[in-house]
Every structure is written in C-alpha cells, then in structure tokens.
N, C-alpha and C. Protein backbone atom coordinates (compact mmCIF):
# COMPACT_ATOMS: atom_id res chain seq x y z
N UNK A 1 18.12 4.09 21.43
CA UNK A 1 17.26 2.96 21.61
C UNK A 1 16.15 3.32 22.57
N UNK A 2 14.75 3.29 22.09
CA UNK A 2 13.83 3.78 23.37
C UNK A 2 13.54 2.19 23.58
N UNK A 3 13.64 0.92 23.59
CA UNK A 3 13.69 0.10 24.28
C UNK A 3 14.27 -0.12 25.57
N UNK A 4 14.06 -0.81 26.35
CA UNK A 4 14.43 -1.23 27.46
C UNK A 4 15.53 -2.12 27.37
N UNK A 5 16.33 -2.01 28.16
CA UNK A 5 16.95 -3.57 28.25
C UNK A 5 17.18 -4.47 29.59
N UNK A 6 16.78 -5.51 29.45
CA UNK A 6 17.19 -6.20 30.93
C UNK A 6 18.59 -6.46 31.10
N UNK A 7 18.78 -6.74 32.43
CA UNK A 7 20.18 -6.50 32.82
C UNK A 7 21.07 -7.49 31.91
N UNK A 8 20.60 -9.01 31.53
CA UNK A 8 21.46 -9.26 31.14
C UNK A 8 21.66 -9.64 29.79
N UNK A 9 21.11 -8.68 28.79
CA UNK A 9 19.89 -8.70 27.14
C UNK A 9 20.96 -7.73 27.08
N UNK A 10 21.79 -8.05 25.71
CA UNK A 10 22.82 -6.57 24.93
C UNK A 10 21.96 -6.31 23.57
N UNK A 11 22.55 -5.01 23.46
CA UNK A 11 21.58 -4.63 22.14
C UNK A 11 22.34 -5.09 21.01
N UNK A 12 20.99 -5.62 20.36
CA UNK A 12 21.44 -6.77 18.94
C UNK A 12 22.33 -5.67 17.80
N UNK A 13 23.67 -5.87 17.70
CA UNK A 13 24.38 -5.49 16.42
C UNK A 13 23.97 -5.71 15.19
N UNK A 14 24.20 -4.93 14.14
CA UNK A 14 24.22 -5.89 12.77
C UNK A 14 25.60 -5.90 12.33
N UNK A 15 26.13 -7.20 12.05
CA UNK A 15 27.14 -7.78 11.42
C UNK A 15 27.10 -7.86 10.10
N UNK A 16 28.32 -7.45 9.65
CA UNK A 16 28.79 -7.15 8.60
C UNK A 16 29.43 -8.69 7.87
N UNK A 17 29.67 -8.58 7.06
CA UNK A 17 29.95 -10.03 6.54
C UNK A 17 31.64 -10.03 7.08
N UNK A 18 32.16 -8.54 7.17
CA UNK A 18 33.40 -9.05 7.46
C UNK A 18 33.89 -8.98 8.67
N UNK A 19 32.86 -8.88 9.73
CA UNK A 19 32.78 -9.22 11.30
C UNK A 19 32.34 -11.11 11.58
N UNK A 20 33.30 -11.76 11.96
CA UNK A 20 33.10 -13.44 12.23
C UNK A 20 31.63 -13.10 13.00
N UNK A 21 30.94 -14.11 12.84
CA UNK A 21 29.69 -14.81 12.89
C UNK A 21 30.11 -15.42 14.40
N UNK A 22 30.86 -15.95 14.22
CA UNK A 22 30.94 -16.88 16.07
C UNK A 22 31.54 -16.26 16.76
N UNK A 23 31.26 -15.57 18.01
CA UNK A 23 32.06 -15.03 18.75
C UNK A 23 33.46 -15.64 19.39
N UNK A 24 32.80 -17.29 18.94
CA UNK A 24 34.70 -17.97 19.94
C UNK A 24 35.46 -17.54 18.84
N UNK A 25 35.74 -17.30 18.03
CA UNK A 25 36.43 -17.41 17.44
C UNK A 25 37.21 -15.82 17.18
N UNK A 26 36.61 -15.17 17.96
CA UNK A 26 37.17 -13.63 18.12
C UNK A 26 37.85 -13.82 19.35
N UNK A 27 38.23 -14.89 20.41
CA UNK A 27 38.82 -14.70 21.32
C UNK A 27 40.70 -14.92 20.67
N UNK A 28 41.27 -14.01 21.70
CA UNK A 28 42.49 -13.84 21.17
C UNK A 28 43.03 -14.98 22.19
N UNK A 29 44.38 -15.55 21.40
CA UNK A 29 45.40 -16.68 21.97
C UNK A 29 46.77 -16.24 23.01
N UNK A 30 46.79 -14.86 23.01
CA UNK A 30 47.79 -14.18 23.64
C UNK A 30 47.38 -14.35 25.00
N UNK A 31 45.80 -14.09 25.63
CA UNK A 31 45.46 -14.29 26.52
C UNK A 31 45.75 -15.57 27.31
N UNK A 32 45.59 -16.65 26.95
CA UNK A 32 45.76 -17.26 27.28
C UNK A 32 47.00 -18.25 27.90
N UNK A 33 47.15 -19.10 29.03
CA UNK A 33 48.67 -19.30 29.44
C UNK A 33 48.33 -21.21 29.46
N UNK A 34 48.81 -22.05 28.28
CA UNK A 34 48.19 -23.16 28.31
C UNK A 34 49.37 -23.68 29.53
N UNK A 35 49.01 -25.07 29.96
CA UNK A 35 49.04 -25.92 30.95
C UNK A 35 50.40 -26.11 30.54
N UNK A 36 50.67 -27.21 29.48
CA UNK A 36 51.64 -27.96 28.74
C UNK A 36 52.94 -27.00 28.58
N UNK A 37 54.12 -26.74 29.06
CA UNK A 37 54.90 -26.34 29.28
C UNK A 37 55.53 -26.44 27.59
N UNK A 38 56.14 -25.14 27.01
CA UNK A 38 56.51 -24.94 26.01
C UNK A 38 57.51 -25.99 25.38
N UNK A 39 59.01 -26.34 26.58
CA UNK A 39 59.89 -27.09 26.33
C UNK A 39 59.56 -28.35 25.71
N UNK A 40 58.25 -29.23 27.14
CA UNK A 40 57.38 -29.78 26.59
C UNK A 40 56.75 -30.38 25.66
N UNK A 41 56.19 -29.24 24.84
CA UNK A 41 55.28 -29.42 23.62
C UNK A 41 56.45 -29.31 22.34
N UNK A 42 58.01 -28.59 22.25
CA UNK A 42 59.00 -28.80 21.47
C UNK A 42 59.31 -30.38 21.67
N UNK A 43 59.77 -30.67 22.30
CA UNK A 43 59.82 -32.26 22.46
C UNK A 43 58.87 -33.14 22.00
N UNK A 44 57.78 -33.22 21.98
CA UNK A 44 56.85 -33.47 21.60
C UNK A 44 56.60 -33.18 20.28
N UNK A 45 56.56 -32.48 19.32
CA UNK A 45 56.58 -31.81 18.23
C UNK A 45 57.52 -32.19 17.42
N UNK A 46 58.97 -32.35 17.96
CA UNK A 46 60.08 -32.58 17.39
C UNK A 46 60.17 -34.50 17.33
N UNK A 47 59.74 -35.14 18.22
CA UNK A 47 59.52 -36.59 18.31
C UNK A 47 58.27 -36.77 17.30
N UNK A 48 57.64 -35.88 16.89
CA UNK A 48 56.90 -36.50 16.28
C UNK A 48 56.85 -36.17 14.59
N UNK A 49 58.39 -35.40 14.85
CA UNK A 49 58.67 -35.02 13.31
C UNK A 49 58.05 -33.56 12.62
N UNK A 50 57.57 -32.90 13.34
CA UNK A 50 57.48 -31.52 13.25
C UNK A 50 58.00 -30.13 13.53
N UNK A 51 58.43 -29.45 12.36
CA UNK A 51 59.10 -28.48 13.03
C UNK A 51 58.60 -27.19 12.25
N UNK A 52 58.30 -26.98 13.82
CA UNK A 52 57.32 -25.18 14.10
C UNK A 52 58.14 -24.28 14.56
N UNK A 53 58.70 -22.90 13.92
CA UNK A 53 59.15 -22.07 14.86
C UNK A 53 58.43 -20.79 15.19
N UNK A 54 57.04 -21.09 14.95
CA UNK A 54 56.08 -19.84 15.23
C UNK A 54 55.07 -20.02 16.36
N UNK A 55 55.36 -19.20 17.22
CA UNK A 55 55.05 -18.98 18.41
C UNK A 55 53.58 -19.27 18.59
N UNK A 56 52.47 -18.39 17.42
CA UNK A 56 51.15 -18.89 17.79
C UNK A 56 50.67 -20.05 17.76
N UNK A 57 51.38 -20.56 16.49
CA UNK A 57 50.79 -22.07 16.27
C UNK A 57 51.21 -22.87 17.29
N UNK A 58 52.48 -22.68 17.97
CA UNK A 58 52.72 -23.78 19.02
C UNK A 58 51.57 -23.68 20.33
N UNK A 59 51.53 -22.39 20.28
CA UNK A 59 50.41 -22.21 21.40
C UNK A 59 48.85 -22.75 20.79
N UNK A 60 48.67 -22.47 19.81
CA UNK A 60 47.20 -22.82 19.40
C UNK A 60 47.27 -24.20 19.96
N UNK A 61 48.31 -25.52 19.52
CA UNK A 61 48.95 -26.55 19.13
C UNK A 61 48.13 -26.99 20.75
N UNK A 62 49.38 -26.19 21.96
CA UNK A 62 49.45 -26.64 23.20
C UNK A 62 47.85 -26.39 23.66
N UNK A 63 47.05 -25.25 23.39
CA UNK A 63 45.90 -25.18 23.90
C UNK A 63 44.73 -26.03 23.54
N UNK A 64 44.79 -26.69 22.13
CA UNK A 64 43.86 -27.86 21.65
C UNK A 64 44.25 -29.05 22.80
N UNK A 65 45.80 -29.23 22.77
CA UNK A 65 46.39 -30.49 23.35
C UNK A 65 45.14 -30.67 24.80
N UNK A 66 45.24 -29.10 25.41
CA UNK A 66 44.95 -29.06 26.78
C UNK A 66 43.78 -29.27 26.75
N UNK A 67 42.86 -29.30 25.71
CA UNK A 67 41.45 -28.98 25.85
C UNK A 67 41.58 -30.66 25.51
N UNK A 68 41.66 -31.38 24.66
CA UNK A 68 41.56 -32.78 24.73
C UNK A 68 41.91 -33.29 26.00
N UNK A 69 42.67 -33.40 26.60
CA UNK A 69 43.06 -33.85 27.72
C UNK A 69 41.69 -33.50 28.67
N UNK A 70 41.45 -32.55 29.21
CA UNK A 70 40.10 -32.19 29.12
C UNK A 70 39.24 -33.00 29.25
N UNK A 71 39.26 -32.74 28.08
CA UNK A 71 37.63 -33.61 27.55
C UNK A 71 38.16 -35.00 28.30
N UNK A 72 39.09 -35.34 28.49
CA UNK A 72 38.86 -37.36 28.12
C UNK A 72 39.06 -37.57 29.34
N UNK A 73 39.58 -36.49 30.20
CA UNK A 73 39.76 -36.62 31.91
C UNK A 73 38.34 -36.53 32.47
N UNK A 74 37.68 -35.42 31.84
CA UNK A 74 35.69 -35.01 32.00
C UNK A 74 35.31 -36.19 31.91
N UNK A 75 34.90 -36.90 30.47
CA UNK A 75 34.19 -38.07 30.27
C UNK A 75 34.80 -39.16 31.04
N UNK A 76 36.01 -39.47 31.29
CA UNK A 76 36.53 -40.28 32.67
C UNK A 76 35.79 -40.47 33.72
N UNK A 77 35.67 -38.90 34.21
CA UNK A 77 35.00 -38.73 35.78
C UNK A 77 33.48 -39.24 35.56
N UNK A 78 33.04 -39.11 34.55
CA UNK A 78 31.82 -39.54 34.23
C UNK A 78 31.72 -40.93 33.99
N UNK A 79 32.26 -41.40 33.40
CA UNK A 79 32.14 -43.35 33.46
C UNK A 79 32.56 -43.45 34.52
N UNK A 80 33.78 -43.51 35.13
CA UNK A 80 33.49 -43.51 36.96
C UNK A 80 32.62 -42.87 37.83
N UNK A 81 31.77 -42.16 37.50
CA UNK A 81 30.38 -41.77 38.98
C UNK A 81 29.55 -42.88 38.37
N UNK A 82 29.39 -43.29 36.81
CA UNK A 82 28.46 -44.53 36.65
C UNK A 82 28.74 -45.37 37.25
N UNK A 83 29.80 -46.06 36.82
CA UNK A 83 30.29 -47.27 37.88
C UNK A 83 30.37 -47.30 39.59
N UNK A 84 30.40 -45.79 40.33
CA UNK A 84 29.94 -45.69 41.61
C UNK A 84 28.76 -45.94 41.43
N UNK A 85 27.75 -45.05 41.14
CA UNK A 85 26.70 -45.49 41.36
C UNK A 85 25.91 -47.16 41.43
N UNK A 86 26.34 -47.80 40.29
CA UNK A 86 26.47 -48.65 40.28
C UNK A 86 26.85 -49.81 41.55
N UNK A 87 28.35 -49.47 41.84
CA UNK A 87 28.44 -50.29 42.89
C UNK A 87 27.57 -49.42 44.01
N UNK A 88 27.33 -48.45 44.56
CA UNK A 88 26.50 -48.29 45.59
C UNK A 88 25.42 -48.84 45.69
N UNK A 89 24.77 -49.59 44.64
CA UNK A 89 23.60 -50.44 44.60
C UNK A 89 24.18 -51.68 45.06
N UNK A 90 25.26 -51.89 45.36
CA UNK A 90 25.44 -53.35 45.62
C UNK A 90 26.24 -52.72 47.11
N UNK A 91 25.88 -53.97 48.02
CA UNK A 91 25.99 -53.45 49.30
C UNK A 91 27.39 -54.13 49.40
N UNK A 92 28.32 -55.15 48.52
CA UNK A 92 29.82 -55.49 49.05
C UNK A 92 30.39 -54.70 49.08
N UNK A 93 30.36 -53.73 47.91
CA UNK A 93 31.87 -52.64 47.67
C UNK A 93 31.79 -51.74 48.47
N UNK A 94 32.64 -51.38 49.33
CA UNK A 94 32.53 -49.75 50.38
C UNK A 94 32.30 -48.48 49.25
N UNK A 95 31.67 -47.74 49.35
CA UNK A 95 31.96 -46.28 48.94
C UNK A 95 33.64 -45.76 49.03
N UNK A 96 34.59 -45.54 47.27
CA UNK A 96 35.07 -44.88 47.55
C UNK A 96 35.31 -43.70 48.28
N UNK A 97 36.18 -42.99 48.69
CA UNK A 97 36.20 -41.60 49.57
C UNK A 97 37.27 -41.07 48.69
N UNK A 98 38.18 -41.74 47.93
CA UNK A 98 39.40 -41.06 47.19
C UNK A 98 39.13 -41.76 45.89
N UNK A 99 39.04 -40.70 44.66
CA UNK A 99 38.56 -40.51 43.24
C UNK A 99 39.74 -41.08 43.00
N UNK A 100 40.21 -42.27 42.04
CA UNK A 100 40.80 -42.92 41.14
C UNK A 100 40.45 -43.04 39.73
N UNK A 101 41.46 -43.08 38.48
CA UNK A 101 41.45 -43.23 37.43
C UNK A 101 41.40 -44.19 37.21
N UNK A 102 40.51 -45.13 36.74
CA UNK A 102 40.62 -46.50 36.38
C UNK A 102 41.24 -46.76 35.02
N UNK A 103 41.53 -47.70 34.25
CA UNK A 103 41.55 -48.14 32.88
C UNK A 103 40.88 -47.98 32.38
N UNK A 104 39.63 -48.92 32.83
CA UNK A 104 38.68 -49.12 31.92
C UNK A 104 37.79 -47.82 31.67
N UNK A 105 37.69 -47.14 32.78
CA UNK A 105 37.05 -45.73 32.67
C UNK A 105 37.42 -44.55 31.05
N UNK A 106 38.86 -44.95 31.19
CA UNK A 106 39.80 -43.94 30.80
C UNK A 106 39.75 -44.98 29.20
N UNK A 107 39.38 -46.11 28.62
CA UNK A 107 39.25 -46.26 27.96
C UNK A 107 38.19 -46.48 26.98
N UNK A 108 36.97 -46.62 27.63
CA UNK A 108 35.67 -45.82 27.35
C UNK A 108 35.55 -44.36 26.85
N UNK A 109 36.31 -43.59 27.86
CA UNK A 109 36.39 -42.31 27.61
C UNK A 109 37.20 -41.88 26.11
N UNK A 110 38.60 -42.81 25.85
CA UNK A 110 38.90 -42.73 24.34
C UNK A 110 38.43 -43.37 23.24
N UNK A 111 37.36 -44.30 23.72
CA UNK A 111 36.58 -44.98 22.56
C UNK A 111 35.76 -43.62 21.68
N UNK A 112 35.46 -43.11 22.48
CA UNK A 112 34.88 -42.03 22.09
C UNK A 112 35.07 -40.75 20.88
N UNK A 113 36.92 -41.14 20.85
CA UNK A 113 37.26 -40.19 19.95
C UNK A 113 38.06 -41.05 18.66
N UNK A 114 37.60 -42.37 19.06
CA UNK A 114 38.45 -43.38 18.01
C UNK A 114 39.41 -44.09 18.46
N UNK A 115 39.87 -44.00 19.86
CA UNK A 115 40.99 -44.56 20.16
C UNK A 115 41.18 -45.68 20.63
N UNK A 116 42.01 -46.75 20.50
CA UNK A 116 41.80 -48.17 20.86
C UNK A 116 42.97 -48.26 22.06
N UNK A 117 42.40 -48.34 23.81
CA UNK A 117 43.96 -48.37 24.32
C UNK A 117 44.03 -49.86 25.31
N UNK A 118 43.03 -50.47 24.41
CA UNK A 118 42.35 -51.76 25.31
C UNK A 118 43.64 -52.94 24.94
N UNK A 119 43.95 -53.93 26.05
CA UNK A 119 45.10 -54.79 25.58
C UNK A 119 44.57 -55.85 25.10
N UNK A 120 45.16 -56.16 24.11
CA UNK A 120 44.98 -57.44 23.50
C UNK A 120 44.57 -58.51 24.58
N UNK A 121 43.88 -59.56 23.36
CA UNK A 121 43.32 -60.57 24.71
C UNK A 121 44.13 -61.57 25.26
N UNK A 122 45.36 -61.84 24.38
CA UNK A 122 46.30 -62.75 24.89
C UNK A 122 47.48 -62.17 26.62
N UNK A 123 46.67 -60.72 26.37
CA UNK A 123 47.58 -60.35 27.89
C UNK A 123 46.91 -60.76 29.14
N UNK A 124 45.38 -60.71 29.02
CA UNK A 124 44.61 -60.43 29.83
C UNK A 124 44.21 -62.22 30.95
C-alpha cells in the first residue's frame, strides 16, 4: 500500500460473499459470560415450557435476555432524568440524591417494546 494511513483508518478489505457483511455478527458467544445465572435461565425455560439441551442456544437465549433488560433499565434512567428535570423546575420537590426506579418510569420504558404493565383502572 503506498498510501498512508491514519492511526485510526484500517485498510479497506474486499469481502467475499462468503465473509458476513456485518462485523457483529462475527463476534463469537464463547467469549462472553452473561449476567443471568445458567440454573436460572433452566428454570425459566423449563416454566415456560421449553426444553433446550444445547449449550449455545441457552447462552445466546441468556445474552438477548441480558441485553433487553438493558435496554428497558437504559430507557428507565432516561424517563426518570426527564421527570427530574422536570421537577427541578418546580421549586417544592427537593432534588433527589438517591436514583429510584419508579413505575411509571419503568412502564413507559415497556410501552416501548409493546408491553402493557399499567394496572387496571379499577385498582387505582
């Protein structure tokens, strides 16, 4: 290559049709050590009427699980700094100092993926 390269510029490959196109998808699952405890995710699996006895898929299984969780804990923290902000415009409420999960936060956050975890109105 008589080009240059900057430090953080790799030199462009050509891909073959039978080299994947997306690099996530070349990351290997062995690497990885998900959250959700194996016993866990059998219990889980088995309550829900599934039965896996192959090791990757349970892990693929547990590492989606972890990445949703994720996500809906992320978008959580995010409808709660709105609602701080919010109340910091209003001079009654003190500034939390200790981060809480609200409901309603946490159910905003599953509206998002379809999920309904709001109680009926006859509870409320």
């Amino acid at each position: 290559m008589d080009e240059k390269l900057e430090k953080n510029e790799r030199p462009k490959e050509n891909k073959t049709p039978a080299q994947p196109q997306d690099e996530s998808v070349d990351i290997n699952i062995n690497d990885f050590t998900p959250l959700i405890p194996d016993i866990v995710l059998d219990h889980l699996l088995e309550r829900s009427g599934i039965d896996c006895a192959d090791k990757e898929t349970k892990k693929a299984i547990s590492l989606l699980a972890q990445k949703f969780i994720t996500d809906v804990a992320t978008s959580s923290f995010q409808f709660h700094k709105i609602h701080q902000k919010a109340a910091q415009k209003d001079k009654r409420f003190p500034k939390e100092k200790k981060l809480t999960l609200h409901m309603n936060d946490l159910e905003k956050a599953l509206e998002e993926y379809g999920i309904d975890v709001s109680r009926p109105s006859y509870f409320m």
